[in-house]
Protein backbone atom coordinates (compact mmCIF):
# COMPACT_ATOMS: atom_id res chain seq x y z
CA UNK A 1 -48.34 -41.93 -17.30
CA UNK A 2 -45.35 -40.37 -19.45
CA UNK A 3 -46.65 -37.16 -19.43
CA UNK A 4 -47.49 -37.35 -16.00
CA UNK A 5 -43.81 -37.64 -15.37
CA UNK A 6 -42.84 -34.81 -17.73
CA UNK A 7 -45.37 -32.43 -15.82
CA UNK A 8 -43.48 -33.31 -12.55
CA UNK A 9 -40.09 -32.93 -14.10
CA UNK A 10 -40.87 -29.25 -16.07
CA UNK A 11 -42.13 -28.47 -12.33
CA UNK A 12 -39.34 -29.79 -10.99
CA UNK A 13 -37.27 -27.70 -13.51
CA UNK A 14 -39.26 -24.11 -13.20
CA UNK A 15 -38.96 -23.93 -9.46
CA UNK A 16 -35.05 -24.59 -9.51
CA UNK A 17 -35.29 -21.91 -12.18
CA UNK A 18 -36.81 -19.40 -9.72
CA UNK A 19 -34.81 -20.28 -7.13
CA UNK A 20 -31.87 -19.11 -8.68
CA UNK A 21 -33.48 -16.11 -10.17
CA UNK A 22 -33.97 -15.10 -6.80
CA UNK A 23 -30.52 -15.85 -5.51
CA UNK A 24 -28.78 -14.19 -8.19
CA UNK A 25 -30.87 -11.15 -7.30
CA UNK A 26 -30.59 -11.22 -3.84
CA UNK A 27 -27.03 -11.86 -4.46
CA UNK A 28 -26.58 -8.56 -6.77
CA UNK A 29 -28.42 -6.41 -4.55
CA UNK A 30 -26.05 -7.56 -1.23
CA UNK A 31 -23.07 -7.40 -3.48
CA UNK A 32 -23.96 -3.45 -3.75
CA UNK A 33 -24.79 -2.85 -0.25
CA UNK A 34 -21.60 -4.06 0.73
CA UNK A 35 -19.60 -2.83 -1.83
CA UNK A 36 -21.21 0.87 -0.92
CA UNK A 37 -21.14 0.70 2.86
CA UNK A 38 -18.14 -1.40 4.12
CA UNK A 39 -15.86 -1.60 1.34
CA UNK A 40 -15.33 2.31 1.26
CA UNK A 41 -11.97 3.95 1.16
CA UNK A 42 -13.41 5.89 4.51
CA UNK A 43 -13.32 2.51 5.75
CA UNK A 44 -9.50 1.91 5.80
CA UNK A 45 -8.04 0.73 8.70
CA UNK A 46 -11.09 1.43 10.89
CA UNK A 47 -11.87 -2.87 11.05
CA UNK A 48 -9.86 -5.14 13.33
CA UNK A 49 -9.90 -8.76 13.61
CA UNK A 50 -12.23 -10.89 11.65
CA UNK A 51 -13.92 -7.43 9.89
CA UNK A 52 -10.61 -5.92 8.83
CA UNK A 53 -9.46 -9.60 7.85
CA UNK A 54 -12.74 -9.61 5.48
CA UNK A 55 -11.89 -6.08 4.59
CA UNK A 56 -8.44 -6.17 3.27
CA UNK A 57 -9.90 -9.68 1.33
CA UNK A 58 -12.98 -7.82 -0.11
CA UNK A 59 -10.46 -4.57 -0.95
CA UNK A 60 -7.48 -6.69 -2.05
CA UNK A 61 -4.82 -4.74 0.34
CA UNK A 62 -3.62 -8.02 1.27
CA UNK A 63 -2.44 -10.36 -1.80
CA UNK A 64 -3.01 -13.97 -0.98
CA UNK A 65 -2.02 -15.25 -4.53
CA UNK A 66 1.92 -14.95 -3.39
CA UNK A 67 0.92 -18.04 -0.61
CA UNK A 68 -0.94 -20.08 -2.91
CA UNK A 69 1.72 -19.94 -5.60
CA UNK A 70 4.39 -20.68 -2.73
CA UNK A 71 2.36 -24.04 -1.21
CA UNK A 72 1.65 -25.07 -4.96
CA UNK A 73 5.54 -24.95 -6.20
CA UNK A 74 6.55 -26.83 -2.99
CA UNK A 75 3.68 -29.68 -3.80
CA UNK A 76 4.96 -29.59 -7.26
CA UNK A 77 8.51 -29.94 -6.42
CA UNK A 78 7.64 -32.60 -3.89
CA UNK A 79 5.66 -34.61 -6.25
CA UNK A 80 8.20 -34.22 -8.77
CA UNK A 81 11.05 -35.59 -6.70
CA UNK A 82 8.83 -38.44 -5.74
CA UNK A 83 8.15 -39.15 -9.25
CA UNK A 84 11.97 -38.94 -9.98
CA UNK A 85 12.90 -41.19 -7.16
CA UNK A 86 10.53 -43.84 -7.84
CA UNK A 87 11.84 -43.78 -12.08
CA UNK A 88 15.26 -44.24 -10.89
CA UNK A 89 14.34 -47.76 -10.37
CA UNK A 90 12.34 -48.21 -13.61
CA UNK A 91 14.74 -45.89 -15.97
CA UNK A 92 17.98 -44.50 -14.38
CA UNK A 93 18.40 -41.36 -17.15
CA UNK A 94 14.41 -40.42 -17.10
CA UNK A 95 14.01 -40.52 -13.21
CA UNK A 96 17.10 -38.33 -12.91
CA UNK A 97 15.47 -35.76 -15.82
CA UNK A 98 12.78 -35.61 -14.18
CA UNK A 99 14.35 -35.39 -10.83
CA UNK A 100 16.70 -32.59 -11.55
CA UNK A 101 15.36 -30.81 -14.49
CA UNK A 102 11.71 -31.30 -14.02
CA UNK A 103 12.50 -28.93 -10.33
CA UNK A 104 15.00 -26.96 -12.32
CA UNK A 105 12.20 -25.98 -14.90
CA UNK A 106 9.40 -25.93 -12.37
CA UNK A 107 11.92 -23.73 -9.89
CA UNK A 108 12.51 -21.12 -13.53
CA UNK A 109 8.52 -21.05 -14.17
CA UNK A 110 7.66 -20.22 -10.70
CA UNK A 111 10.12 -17.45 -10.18
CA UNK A 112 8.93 -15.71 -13.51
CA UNK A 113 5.55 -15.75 -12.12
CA UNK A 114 6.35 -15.05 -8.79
CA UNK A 115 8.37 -11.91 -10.77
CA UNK A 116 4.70 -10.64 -11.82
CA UNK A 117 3.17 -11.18 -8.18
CA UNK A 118 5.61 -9.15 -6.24
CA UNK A 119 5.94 -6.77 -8.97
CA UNK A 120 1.91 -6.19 -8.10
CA UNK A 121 2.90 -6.24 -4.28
CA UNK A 122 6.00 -3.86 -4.83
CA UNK A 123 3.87 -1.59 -6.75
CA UNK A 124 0.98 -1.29 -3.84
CA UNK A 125 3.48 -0.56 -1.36
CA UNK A 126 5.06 2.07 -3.45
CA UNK A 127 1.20 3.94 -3.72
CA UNK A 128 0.46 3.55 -0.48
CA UNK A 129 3.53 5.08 0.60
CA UNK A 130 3.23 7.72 -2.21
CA UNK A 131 -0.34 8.28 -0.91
CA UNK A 132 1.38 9.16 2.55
CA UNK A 133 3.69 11.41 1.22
CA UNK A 134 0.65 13.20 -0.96
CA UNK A 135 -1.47 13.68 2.58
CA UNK A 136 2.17 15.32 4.25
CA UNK A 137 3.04 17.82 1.09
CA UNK A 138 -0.34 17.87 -0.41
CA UNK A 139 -1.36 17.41 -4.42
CA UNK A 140 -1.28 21.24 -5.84
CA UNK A 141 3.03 20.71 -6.92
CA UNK A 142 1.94 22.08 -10.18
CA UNK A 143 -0.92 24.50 -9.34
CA UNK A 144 0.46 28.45 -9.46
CA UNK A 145 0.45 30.66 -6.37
CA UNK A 146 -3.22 31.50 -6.06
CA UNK A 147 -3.20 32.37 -2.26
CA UNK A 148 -5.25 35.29 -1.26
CA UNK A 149 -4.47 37.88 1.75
CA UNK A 150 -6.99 37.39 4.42
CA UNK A 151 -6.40 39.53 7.24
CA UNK A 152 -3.58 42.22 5.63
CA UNK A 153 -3.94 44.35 2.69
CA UNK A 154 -0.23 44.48 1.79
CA UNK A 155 1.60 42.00 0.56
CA UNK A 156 4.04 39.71 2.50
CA UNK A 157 6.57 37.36 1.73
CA UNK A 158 5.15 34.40 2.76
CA UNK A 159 2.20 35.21 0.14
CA UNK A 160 4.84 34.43 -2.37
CA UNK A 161 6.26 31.34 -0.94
CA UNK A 162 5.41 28.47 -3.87
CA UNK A 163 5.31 30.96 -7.04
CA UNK A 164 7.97 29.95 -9.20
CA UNK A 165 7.83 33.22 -11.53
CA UNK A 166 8.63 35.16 -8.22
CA UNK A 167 5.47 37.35 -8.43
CA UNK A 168 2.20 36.53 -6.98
CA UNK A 169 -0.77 38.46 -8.89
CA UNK A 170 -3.25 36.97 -6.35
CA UNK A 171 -2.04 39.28 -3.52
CA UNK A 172 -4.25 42.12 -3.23
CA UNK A 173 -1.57 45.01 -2.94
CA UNK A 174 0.53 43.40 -5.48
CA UNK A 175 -2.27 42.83 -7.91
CA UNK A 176 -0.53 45.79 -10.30
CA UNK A 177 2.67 46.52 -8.89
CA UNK A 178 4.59 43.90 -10.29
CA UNK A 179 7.22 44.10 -7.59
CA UNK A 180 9.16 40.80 -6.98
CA UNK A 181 9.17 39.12 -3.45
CA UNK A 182 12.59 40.25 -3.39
CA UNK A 183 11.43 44.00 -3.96
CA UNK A 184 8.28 43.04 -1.38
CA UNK A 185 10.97 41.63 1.19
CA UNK A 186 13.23 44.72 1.05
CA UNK A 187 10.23 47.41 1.45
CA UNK A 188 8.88 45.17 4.16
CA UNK A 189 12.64 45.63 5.72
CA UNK A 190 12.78 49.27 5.16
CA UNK A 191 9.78 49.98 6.67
């Protein structure tokens, strides 16, 4: 009779086992579909409503940690004046500590974590609108002039717009001259 009971509990056991084998791979293998299909940067801003509310979650564009630090220092504060009120009865001196300074040093703590939150927040907004500013101007500030004449065989000044040295070796009638876009501007004007 015992061991008829231990069979039924191992059984019991293995299949709760499998179970969550299967859900942890099942789990891992939707985890990477979404990941690769919705959650891609191509993605941005193309949800609305309760799929771009699930996308900024999944992509962490919107930081919900600043709310739930917010609602927990105002229950804290709240329970701590309670606590103070209700002390001033039993212990004048330890109701008003805790009172006043337990919300003075609960007010300091939050504000040097709330510090590293918006810190995080500041710091997204400042790439996103740096990401902006990368699409307008581009990301080649410190490649050198490489353009390359298309349609005209002589050189032009706007060929040499971007070169800092003043000389563009990549234009094809300026490949040996080693005339400055100065020199290029006034033979284009003489002509």
């Amino acid at each position: 009779m015992y061991y008829d009971n231990y069979y039924y509990n191992y059984n019991y056991y293995n299949n709760i086992a499998t179970a969550l084998a299967i859900g942890i791979i099942a789990a891992i293998i939707f985890a990477c579909v979404v990941y690769f299909t919705f959650m891609k940067k191509e993605n941005e801003g193309k949800f609305t409503g309760m799929k771009g509310k699930a996308y900024n979650f999944l992509t962490f564009n919107k930081f919900y940690l600043e709310d739930i630090v917010k609602f927990l220092y105002v229950l804290c504060a709240a329970v701590l004046t309670v606590v103070g009120v209700i002390m001033l009865f039993v212990n004048f001196i330890s109701g008003l500590l805790v009172a006043l300074g337990g919300n003075v040093l609960l007010r300091v703590s939050y504000e040097l974590l709330m510090m590293f939150v918006i810190l995080c927040k500041k710091s997204a907004s400042i790439d996103k609108k740096l990401s902006k500013i990368e699409k307008f101007y581009g990301d080649d500030f410190d490649e050198p002039c490489v353009e390359v004449a298309e349609e005209d065989e002589e050189c032009d000044v706007e060929f040499f717009e971007g070169c800092e040295d003043g000389f563009c070796a990549s234009c094809p009638s300026a490949a040996g001259c080693g005339k400055k876009p100065e020199e290029v501007e006034e033979d284009i004007i003489e002509e």
